[in-house]
Protein backbone atom coordinates (compact mmCIF):
# COMPACT_ATOMS: atom_id res chain seq x y z
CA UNK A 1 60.93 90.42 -27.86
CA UNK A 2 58.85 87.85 -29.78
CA UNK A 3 61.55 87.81 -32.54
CA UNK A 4 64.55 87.78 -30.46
CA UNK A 5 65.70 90.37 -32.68
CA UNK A 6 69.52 91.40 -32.11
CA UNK A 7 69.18 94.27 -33.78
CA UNK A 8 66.86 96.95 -34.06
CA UNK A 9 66.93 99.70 -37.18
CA UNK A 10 64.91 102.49 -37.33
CA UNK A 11 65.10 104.95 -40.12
CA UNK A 12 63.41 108.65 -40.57
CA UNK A 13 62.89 110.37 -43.53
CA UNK A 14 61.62 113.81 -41.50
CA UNK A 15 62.42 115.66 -38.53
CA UNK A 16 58.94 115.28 -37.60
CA UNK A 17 59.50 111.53 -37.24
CA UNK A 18 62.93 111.44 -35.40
CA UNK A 19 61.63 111.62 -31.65
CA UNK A 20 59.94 108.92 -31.99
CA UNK A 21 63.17 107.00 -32.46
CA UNK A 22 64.08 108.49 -28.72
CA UNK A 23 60.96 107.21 -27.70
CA UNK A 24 61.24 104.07 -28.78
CA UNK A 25 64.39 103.72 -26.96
CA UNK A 26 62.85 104.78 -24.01
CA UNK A 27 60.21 102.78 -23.90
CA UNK A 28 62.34 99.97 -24.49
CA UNK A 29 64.09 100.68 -21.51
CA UNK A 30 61.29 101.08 -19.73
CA UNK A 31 60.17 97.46 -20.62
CA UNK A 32 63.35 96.23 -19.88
CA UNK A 33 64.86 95.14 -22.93
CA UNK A 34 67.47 97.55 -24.05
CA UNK A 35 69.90 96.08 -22.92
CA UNK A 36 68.53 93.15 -25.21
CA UNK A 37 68.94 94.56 -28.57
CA UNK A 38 71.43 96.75 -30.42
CA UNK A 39 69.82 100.17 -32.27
CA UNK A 40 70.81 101.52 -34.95
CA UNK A 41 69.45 104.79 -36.27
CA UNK A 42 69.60 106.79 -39.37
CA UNK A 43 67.72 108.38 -42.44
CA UNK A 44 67.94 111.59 -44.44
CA UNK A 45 67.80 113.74 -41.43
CA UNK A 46 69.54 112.19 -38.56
CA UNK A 47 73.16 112.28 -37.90
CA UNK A 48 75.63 110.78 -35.64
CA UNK A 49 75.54 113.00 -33.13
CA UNK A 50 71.70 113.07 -32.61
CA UNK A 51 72.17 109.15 -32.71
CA UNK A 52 74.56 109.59 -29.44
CA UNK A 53 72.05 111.71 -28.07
CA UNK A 54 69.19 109.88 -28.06
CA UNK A 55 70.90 106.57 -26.62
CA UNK A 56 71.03 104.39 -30.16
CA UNK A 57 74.31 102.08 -30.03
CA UNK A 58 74.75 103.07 -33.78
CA UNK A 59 74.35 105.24 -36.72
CA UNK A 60 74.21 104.37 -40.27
CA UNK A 61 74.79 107.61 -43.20
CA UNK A 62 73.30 105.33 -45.93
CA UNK A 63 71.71 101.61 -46.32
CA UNK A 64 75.53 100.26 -47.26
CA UNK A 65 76.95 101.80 -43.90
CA UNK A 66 74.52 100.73 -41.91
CA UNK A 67 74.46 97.07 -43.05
CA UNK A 68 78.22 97.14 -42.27
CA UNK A 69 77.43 98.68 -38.63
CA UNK A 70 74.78 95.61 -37.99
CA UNK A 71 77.48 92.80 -38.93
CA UNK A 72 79.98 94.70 -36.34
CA UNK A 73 77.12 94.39 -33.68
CA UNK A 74 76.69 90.90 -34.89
CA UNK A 75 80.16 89.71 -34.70
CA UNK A 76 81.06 90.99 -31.24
């Protein structure tokens, strides 16, 4: 909110770590400010689908892909 971020990207590297990208999501919402920001999700162990599932507007497979999802966000 400070930052007026656009865009938020959060990456996990375990399983372990992946809720926490749900809850972060939620607790945006609950703050009122997803509708503020895009999210985009991704790391070795998260896929597409559990990026749909857990509310994230995108999903990046590598660092490359997901810079290309951000400028898509970015230009509309």
């Amino acid at each position: 909110e400070e930052s007026g971020a656009d865009i938020l990207g959060m990456s996990a590297l375990l399983t372990t770590t992946m809720p926490k990208m749900k809850a972060t999501i939620q607790h945006l919402a609950e703050l009122g400010l997803r509708d503020k920001v895009k999210i985009l999700v991704g790391g070795a162990p998260v896929t597409a689908q559990y990026a749909k599932d857990i509310g994230a507007d995108g999903y990046g497979f590598n660092a490359a892909d997901a810079v290309e999802k951000a400028k898509e966000f970015v230009a509309g």
